[in-house]
Protein backbone atom coordinates (compact mmCIF):
# COMPACT_ATOMS: atom_id res chain seq x y z
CA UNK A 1 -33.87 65.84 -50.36
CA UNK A 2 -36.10 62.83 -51.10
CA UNK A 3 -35.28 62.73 -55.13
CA UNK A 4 -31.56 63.19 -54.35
CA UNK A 5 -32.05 60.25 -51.89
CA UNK A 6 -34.16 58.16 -54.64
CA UNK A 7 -30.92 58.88 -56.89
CA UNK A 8 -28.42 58.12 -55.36
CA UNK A 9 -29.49 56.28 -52.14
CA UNK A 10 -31.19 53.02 -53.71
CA UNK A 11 -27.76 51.71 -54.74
CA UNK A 12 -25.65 52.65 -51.14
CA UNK A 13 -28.44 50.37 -49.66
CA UNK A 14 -28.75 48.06 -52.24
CA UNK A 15 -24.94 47.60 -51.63
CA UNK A 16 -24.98 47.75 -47.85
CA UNK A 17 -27.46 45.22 -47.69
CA UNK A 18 -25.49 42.55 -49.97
CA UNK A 19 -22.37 43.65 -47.79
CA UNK A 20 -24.36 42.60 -44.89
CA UNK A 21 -25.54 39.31 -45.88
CA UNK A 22 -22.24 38.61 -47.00
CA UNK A 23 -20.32 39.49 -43.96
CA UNK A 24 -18.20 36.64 -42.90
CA UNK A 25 -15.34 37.29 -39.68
CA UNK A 26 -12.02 37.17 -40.70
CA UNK A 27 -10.37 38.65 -37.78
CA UNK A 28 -11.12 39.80 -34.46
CA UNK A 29 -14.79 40.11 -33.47
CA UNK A 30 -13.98 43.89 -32.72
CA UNK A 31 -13.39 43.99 -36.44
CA UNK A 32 -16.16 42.47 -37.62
CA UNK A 33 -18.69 44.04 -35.32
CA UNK A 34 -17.20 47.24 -36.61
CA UNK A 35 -18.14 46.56 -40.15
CA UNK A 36 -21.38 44.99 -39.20
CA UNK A 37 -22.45 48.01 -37.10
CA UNK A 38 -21.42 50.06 -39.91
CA UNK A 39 -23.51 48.28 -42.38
CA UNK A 40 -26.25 48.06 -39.82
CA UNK A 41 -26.50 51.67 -39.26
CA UNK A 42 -26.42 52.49 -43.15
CA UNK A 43 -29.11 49.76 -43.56
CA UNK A 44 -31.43 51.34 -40.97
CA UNK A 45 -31.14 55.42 -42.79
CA UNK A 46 -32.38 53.37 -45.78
CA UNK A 47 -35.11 51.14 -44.06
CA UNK A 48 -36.00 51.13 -40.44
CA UNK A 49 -38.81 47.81 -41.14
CA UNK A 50 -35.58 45.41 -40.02
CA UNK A 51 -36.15 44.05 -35.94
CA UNK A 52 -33.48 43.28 -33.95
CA UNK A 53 -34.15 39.66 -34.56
CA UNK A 54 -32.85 40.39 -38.07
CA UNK A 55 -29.71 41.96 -37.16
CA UNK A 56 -29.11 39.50 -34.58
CA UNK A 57 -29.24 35.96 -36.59
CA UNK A 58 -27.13 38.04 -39.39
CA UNK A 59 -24.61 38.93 -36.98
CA UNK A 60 -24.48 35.29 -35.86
CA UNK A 61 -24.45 33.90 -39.03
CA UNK A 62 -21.52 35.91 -40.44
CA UNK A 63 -19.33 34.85 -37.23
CA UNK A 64 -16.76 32.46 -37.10
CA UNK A 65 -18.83 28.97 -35.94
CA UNK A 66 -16.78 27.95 -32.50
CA UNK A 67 -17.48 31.98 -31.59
CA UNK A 68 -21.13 31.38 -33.04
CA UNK A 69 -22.42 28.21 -32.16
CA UNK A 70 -21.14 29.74 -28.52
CA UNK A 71 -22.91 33.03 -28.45
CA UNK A 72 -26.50 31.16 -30.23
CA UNK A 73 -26.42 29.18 -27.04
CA UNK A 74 -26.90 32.11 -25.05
CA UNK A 75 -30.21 33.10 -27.25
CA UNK A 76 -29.00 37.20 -27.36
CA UNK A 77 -31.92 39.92 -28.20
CA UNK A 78 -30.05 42.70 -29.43
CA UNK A 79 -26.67 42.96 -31.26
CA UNK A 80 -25.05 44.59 -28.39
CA UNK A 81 -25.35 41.87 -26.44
CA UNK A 82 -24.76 39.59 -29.30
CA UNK A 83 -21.57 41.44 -29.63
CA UNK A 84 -20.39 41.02 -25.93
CA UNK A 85 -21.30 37.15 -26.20
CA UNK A 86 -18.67 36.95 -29.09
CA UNK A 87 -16.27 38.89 -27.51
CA UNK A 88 -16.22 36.64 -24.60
CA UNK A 89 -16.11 33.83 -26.45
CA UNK A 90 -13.24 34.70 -28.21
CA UNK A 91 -11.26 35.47 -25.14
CA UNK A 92 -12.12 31.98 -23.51
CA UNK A 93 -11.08 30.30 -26.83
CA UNK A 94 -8.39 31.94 -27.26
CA UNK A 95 -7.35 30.93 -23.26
CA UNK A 96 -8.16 27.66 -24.31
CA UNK A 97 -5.57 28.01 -27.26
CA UNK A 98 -2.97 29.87 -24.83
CA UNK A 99 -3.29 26.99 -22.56
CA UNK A 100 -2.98 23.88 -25.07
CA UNK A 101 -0.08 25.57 -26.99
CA UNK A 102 1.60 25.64 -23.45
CA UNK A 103 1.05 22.53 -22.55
CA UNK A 104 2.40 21.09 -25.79
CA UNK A 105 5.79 23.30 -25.80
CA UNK A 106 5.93 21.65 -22.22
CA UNK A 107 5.38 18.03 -23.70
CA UNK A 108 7.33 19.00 -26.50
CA UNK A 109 10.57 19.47 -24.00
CA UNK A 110 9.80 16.62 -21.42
CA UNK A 111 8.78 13.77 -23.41
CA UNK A 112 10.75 11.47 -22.07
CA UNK A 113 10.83 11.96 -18.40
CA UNK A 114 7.19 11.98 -19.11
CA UNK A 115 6.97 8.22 -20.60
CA UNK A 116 9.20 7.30 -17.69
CA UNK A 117 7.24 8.34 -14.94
CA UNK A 118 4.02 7.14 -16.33
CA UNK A 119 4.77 3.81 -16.40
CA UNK A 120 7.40 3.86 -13.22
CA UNK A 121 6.65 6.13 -10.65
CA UNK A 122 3.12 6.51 -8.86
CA UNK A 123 0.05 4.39 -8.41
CA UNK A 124 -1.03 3.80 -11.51
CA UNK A 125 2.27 2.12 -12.00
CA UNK A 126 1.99 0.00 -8.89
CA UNK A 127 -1.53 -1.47 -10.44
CA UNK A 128 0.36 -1.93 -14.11
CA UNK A 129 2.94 -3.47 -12.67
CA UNK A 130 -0.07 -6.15 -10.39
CA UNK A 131 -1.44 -6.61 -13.32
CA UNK A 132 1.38 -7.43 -15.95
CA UNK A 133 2.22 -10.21 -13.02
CA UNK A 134 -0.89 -11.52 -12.49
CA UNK A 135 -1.12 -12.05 -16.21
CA UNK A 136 2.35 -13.37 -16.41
CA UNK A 137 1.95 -16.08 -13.53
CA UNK A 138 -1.99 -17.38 -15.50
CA UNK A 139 -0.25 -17.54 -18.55
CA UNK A 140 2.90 -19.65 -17.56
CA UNK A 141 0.20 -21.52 -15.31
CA UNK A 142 1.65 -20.28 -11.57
CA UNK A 143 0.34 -20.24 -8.18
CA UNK A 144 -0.91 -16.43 -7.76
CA UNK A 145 0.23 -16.21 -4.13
CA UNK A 146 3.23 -17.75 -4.10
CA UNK A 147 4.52 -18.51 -7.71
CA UNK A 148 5.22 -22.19 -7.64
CA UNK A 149 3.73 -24.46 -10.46
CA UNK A 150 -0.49 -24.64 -10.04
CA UNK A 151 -2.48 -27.95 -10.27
CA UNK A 152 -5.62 -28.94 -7.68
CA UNK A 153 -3.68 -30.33 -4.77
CA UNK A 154 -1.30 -27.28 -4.83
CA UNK A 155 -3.92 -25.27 -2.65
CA UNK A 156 -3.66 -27.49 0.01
CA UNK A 157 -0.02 -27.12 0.48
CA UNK A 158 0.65 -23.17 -0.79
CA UNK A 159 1.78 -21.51 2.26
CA UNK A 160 0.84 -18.29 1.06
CA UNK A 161 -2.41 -18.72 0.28
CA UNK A 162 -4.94 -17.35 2.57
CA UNK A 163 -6.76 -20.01 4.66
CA UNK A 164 -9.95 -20.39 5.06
CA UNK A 165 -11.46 -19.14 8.83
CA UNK A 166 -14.33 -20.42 11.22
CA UNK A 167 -15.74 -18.36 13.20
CA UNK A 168 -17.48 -20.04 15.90
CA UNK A 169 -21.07 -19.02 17.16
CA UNK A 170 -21.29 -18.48 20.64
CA UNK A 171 -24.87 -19.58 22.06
CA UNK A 172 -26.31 -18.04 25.05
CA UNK A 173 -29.97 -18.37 26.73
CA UNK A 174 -31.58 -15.67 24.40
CA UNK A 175 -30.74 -17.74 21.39
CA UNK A 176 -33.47 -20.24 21.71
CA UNK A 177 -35.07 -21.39 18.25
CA UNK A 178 -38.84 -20.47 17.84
CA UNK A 179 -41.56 -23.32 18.73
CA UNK A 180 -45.06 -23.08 19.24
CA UNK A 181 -44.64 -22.98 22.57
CA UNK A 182 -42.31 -19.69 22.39
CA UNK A 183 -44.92 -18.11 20.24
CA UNK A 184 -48.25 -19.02 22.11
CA UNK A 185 -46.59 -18.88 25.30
CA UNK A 186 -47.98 -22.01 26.49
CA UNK A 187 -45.59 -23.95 28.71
């Protein structure tokens, strides 16, 4: 068995092996862990001196990079569980996909009531709309409060303008300012 192996064997792992390093996923991850498994397991009948750490950064390496960079994060030991990183990456990226393509056929049928209620309807357009007047009464030189021409002796006579308040202090016996008298206690 071991000369027909020598014969014909060398080249089915010589080949398997440049498969495998090769390996790139063009499909599904269920495909491509197929034909890595495949390759893995016809790789091992030639040479069992390859760890899992081997098999593992090849898998990796051959996957597409938004499933890879995801499943690398995760540090996986074996391939199975290198496997079931990709496959759950794919599902959340394709989600992800599902989601935005949604979202734009949405955007794609609205736009307009869109544009209108952004800059109409809501909050945000109550502070665009403070703000476009604010800017409109310092540029054309107006009183912010009440609109009226600006110069110095216009605060004094805009009824609109908040006034200043006083508040008064009330005084009572505990309020007594500190002497050296207080402190010491002498009388």
């Amino acid at each position: 068995m071991t000369a027909v192996e020598q014969k014909f064997g060398v080249h089915d792992y010589r080949d398997a092996m440049e498969e495998l390093l090769g390996l790139k996923q063009t499909s599904s991850v269920e495909d491509y862990a197929l034909a890595f498994e495949n390759l893995q397991f016809e790789i091992s009948m030639h040479n069992d001196g390859f760890d899992d750490t081997f098999f593992v950064s090849q898998f990796v390496k051959g996957l597409r990079t938004d499933i890879g960079t995801g499943v690398l994060a995760h540090i996986p030991k074996t391939v199975d569980e290198a496997i079931l990183l990709a496959k759950q990456q794919q599902q959340v990226l394709d989600k992800g996909k599902q989601h935005w393509s949604e979202s734009s056929t949405q955007s794609r049928v609205q736009p307009s009531t869109q544009k209108y209620e952004g800059k109409t309807g809501g909050q945000q357009s109550s502070l665009w709309k403070e703000r476009q007047t604010l800017n409109y009464k310092k540029a054309n030189n107006l009183c912010y409060y009440c609109g009226d021409k600006f110069d110095r002796a216009h605060v004094a006579v805009c009824t609109q303008r908040p006034k200043a308040e006083a508040n008064a202090m009330v005084v009572n016996d505990l309020d007594t300012s500190l002497t050296n008298e207080v402190i010491v206690g002498t009388p």
